[in-house]
C-alpha atoms as a PDB file:
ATOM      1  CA  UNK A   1     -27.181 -79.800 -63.430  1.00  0.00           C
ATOM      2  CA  UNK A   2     -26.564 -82.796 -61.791  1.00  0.00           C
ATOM      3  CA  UNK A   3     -24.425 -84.438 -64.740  1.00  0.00           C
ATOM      4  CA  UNK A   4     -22.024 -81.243 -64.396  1.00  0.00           C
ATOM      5  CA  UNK A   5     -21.957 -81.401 -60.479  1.00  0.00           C
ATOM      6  CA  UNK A   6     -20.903 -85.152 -61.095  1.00  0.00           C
ATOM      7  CA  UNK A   7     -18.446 -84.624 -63.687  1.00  0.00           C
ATOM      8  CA  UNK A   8     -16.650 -81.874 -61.917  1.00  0.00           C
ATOM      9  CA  UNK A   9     -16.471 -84.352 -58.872  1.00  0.00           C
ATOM     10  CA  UNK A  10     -14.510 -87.035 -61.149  1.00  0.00           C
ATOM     11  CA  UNK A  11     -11.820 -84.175 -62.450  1.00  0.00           C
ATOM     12  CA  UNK A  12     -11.479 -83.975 -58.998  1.00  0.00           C
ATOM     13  CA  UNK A  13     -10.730 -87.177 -58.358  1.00  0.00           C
ATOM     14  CA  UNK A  14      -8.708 -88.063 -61.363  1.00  0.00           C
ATOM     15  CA  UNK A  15      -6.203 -84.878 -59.714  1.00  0.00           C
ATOM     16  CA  UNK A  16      -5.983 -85.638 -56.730  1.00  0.00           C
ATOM     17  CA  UNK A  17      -5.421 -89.181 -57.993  1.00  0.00           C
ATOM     18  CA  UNK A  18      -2.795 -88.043 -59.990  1.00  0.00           C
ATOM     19  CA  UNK A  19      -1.071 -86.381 -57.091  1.00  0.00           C
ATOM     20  CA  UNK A  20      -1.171 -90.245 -55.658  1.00  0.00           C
ATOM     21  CA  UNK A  21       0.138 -91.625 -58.423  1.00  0.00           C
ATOM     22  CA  UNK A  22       3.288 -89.388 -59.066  1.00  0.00           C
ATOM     23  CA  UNK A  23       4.117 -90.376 -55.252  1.00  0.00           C
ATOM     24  CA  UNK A  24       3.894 -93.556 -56.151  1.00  0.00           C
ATOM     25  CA  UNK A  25       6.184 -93.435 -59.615  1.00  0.00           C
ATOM     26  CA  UNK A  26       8.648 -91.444 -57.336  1.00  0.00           C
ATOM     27  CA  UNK A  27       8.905 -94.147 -54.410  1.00  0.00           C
ATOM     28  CA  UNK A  28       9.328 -96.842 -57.422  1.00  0.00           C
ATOM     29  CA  UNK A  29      12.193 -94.844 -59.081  1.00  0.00           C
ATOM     30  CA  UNK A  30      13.885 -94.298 -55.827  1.00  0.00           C
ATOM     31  CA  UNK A  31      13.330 -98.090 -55.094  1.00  0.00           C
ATOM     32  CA  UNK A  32      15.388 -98.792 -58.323  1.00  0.00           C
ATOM     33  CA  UNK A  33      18.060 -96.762 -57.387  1.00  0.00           C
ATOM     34  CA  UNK A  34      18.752 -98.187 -54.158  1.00  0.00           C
ATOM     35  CA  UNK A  35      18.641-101.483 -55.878  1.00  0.00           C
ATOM     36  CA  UNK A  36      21.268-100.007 -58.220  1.00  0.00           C
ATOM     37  CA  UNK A  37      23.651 -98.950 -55.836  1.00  0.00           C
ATOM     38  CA  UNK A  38      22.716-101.884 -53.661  1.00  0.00           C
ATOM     39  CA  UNK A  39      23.817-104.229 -56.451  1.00  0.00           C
ATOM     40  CA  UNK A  40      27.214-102.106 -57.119  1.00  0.00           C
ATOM     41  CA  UNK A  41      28.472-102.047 -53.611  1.00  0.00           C
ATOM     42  CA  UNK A  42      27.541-105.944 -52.499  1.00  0.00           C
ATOM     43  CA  UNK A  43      27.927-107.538 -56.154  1.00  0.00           C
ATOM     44  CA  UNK A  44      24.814-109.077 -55.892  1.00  0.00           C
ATOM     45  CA  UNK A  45      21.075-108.260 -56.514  1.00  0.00           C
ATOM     46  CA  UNK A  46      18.797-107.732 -53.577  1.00  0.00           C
ATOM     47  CA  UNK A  47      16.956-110.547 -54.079  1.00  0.00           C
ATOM     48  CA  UNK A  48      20.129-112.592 -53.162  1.00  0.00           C
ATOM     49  CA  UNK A  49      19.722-115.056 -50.224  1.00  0.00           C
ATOM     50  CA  UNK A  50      23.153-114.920 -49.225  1.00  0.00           C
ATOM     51  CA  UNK A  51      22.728-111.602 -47.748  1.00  0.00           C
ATOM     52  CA  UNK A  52      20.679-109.950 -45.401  1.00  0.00           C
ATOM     53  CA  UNK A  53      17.378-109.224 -46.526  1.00  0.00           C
ATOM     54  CA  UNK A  54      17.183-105.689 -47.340  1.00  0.00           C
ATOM     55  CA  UNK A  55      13.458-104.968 -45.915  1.00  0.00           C
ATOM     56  CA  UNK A  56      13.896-101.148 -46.688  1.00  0.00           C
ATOM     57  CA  UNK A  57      14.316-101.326 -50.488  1.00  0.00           C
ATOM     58  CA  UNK A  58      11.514-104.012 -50.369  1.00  0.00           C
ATOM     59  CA  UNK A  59       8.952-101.941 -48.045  1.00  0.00           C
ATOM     60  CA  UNK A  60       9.592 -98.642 -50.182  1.00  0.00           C
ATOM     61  CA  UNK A  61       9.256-100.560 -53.828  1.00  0.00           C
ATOM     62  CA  UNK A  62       6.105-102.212 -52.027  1.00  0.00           C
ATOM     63  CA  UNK A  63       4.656 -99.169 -50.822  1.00  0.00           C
ATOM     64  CA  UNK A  64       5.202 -97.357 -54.478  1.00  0.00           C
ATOM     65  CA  UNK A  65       3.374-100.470 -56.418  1.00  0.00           C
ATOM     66  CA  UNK A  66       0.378-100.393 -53.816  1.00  0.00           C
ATOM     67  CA  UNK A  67       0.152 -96.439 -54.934  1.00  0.00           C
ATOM     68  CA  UNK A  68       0.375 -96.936 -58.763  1.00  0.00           C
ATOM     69  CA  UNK A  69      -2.215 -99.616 -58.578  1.00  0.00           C
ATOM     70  CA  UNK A  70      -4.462 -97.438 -56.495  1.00  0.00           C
ATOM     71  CA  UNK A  71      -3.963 -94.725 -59.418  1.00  0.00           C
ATOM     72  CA  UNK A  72      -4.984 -97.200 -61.742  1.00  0.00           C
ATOM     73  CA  UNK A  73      -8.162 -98.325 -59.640  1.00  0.00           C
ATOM     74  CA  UNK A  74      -8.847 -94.999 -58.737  1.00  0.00           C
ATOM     75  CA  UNK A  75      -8.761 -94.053 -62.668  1.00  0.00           C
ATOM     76  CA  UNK A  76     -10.779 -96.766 -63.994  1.00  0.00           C
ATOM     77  CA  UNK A  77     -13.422 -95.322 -60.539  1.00  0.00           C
ATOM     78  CA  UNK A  78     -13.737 -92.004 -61.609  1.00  0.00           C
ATOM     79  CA  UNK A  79     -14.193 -93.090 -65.567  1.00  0.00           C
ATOM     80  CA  UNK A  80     -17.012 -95.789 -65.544  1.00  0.00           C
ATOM     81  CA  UNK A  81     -18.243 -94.623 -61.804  1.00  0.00           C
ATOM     82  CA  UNK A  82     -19.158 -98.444 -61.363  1.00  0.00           C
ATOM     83  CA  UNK A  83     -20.603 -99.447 -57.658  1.00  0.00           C
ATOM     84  CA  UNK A  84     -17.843-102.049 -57.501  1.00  0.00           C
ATOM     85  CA  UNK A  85     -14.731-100.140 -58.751  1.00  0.00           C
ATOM     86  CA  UNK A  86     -15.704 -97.188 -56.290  1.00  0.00           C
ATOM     87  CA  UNK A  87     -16.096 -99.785 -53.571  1.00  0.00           C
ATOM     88  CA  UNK A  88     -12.731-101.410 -53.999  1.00  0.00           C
ATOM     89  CA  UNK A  89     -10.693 -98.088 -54.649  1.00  0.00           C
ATOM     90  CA  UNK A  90     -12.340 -96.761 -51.054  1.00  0.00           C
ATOM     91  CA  UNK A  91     -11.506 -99.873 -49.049  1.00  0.00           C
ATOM     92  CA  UNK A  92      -7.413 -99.794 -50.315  1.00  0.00           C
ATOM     93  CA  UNK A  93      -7.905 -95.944 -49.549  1.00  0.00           C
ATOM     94  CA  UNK A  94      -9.241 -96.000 -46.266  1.00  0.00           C
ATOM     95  CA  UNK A  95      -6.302 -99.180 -45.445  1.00  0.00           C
ATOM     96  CA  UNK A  96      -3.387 -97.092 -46.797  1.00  0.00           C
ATOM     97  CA  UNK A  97      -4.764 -94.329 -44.639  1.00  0.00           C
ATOM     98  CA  UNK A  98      -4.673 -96.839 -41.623  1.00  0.00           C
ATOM     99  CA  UNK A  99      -1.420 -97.754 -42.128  1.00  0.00           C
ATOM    100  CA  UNK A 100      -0.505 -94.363 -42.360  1.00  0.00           C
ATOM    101  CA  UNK A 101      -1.525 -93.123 -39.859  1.00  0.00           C
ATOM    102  CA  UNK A 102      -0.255 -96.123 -37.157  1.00  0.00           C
ATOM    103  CA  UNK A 103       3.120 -95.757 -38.738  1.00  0.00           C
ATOM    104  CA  UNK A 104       2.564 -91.436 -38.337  1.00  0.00           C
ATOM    105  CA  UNK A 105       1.452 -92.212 -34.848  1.00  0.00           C
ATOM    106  CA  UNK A 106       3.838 -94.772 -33.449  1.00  0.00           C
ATOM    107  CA  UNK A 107       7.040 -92.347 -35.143  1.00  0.00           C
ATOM    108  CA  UNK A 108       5.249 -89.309 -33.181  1.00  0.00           C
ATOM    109  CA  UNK A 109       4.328 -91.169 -29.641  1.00  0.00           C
ATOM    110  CA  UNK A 110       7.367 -93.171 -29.484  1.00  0.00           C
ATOM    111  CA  UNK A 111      10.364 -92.192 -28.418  1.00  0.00           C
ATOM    112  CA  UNK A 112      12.071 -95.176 -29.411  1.00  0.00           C
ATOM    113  CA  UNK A 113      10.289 -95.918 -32.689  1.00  0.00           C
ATOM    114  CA  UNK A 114      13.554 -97.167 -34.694  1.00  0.00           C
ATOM    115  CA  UNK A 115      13.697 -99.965 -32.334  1.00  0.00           C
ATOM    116  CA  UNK A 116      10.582-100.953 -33.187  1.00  0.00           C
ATOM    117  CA  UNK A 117      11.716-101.585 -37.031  1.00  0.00           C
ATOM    118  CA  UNK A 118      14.534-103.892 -37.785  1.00  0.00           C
ATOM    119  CA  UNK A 119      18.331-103.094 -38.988  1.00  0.00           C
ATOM    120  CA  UNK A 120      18.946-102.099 -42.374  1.00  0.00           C
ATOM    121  CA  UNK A 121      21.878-103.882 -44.150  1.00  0.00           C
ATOM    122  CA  UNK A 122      21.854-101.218 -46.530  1.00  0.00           C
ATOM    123  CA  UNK A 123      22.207 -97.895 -44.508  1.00  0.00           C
ATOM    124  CA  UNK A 124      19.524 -96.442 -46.684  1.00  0.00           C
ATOM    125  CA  UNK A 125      17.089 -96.693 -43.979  1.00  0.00           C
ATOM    126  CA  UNK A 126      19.620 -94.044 -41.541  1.00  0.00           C
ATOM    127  CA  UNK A 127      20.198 -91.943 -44.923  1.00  0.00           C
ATOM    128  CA  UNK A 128      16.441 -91.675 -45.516  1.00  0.00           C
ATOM    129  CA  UNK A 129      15.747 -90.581 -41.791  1.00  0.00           C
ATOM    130  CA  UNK A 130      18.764 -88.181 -42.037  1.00  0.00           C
ATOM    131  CA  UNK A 131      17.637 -86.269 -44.863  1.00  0.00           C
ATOM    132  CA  UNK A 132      14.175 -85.240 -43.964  1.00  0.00           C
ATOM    133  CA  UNK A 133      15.756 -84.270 -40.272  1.00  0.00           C
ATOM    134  CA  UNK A 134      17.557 -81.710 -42.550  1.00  0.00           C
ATOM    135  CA  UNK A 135      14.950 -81.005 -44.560  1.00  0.00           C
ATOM    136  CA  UNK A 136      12.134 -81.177 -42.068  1.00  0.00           C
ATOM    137  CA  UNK A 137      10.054 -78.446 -43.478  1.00  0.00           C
ATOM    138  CA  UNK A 138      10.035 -79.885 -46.935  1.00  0.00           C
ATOM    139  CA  UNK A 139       9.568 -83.628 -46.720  1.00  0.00           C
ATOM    140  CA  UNK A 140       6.749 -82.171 -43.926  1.00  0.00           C
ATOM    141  CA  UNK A 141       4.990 -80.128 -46.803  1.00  0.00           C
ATOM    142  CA  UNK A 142       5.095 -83.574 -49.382  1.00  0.00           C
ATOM    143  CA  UNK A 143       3.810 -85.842 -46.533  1.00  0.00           C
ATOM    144  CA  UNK A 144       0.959 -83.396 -45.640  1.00  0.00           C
ATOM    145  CA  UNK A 145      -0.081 -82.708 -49.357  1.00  0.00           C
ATOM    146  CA  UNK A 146      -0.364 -86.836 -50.094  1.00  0.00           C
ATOM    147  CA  UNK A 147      -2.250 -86.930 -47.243  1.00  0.00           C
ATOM    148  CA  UNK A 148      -4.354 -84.334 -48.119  1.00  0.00           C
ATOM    149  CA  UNK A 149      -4.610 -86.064 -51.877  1.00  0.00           C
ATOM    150  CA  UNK A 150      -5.754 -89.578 -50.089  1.00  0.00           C
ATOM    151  CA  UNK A 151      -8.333 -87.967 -47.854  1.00  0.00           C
ATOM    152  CA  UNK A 152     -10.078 -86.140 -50.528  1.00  0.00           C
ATOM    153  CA  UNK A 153      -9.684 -88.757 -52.894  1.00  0.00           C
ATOM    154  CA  UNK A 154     -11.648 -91.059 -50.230  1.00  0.00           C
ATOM    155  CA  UNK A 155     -14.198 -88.763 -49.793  1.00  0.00           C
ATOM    156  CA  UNK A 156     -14.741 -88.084 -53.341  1.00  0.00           C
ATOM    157  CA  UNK A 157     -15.093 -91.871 -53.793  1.00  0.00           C
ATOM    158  CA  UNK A 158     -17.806 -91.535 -50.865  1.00  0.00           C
ATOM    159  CA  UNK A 159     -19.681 -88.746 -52.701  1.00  0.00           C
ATOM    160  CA  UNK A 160     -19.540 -90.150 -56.366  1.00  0.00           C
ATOM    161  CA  UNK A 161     -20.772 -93.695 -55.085  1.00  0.00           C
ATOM    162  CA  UNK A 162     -23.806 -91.185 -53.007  1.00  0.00           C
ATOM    163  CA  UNK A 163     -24.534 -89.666 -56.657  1.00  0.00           C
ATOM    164  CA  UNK A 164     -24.529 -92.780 -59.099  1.00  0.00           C
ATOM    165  CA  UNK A 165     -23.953 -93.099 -62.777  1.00  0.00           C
ATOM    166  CA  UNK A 166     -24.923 -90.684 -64.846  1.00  0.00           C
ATOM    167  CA  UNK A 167     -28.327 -90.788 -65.979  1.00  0.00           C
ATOM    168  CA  UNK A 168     -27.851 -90.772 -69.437  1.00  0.00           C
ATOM    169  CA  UNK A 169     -26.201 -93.946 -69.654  1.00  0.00           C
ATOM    170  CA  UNK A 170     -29.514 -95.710 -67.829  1.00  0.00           C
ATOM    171  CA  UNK A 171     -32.918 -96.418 -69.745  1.00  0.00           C
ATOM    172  CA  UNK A 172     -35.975 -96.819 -67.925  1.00  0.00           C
ATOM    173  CA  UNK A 173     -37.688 -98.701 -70.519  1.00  0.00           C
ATOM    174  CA  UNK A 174     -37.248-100.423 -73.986  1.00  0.00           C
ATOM    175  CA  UNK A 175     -39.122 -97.082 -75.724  1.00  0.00           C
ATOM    176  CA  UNK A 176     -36.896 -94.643 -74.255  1.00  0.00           C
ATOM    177  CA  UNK A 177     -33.848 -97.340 -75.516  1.00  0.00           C
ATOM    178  CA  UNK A 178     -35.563 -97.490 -78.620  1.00  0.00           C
ATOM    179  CA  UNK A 179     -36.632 -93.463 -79.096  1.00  0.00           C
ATOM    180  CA  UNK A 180     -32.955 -92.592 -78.313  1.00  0.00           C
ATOM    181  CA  UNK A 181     -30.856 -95.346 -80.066  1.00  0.00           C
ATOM    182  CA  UNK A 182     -33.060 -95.344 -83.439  1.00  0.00           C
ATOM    183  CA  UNK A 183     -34.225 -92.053 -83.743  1.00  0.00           C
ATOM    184  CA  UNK A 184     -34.687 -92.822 -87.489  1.00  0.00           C
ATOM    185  CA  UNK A 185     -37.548 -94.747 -86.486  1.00  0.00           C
ATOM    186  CA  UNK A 186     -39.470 -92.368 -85.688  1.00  0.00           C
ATOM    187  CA  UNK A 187     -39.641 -90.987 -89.271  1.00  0.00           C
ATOM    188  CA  UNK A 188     -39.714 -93.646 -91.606  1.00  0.00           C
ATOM    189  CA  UNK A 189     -41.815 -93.521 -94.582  1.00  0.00           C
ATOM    190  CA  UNK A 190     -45.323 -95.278 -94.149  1.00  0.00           C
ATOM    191  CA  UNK A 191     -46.008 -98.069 -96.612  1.00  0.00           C
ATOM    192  CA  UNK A 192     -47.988 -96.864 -99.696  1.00  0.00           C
ATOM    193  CA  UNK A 193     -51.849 -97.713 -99.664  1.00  0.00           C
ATOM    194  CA  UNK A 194     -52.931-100.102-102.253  1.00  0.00           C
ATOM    195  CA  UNK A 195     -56.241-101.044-103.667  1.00  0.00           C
ATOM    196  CA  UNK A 196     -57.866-104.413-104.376  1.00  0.00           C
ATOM    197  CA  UNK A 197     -59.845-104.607-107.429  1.00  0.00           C
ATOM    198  CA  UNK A 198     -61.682-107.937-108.609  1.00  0.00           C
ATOM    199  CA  UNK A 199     -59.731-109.489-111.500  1.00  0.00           C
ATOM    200  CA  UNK A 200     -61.214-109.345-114.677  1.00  0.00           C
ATOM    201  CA  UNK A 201     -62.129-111.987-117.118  1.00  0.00           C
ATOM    202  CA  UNK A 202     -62.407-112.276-120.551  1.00  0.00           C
ATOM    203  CA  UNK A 203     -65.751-113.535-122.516  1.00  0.00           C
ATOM    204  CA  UNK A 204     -65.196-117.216-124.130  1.00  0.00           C
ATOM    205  CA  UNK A 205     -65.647-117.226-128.008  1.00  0.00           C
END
């Protein structure tokens, strides 16, 4: 029972994981786009010094690596449910739901919260903002269901590490190792008795 309770817990995780990680391969596509048309209106790559640095195409491919490789820690967490894997995908959770949730608060406190970021050379920055203003109740929807992904996710994390590996994979003592590994063992054929007799010696002529 407890095996089954802990593998429906990792499908769990692994989905809402997954929800995570297609965020993630979105923000990194939409990265390389803005570096495409970034590099067809200026001439030059992003990563040019002779232009301003373009901090929004930098922040959003950032932002899309730091959720892939989450996936992928998150993945490898659920599959071996090691002490150290779960430990390390929880603390990047429970930072990306910091940051998250100071950038959520200072947008929804503060009045002025563009001033508190710095110009975009690129104007993607001002398209970004104007597009979920139209399309409030969408983007609103996406933001609240990765949210909802990264909270469960954490708290899977919390209850997987509570459970443990599975029991199966742990042996208590060399005999059970031995009993379950070589069952074969167990019914090998016994040696065949013998019998000593005294040797026997011929009469001299």
């Amino acid at each position: 029972m407890g095996s089954l309770i802990r593998s429906f817990f990792q499908s769990m995780l692994k989905m809402f994981n997954a929800i995570i990680g297609m965020a993630g391969i979105a923000m990194v596509l939409y990265s390389l786009w803005m570096i495409h048309v970034w590099h067809r209106q200026t001439g030059h790559s992003p990563f040019d010094d002779d232009y301003p640095v373009p901090w929004f195409i930098y922040t959003f491919l950032g932002l899309g690596v730091l959720y892939c490789l989450i996936t992928c820690s998150g993945h490898i967490a659920a599959e071996t449910l090691s002490g150290c894997c779960l430990y390390i995908y929880m603390m990047l959770m429970f930072l990306l739901l910091v940051l998250e949730g100071v950038l959520i608060a200072d947008v929804f406190l503060n009045r002025n919260w563009e001033q508190d970021f710095p110009k975009d050379p690129t104007g993607n920055f001002h398209e970004l903002e104007t597009f979920i203003k139209e399309n409030f109740d969408f983007c609103k929807w996406i933001g609240l269901t990765i949210l909802v992904a990264q909270g469960m996710a954490f708290l899977l994390g919390i209850v997987l590490k509570a459970l443990g590996p599975h029991r199966e994979r742990n042996y208590e003592s060399d005999e059970e190792y031995s009993a379950s590994r070589h069952p074969l063992l167990r019914n090998a054929a016994e040696p065949s008795p013998y019998v000593v007799v005294d040797p026997m010696y011929g009469t001299r002529k």
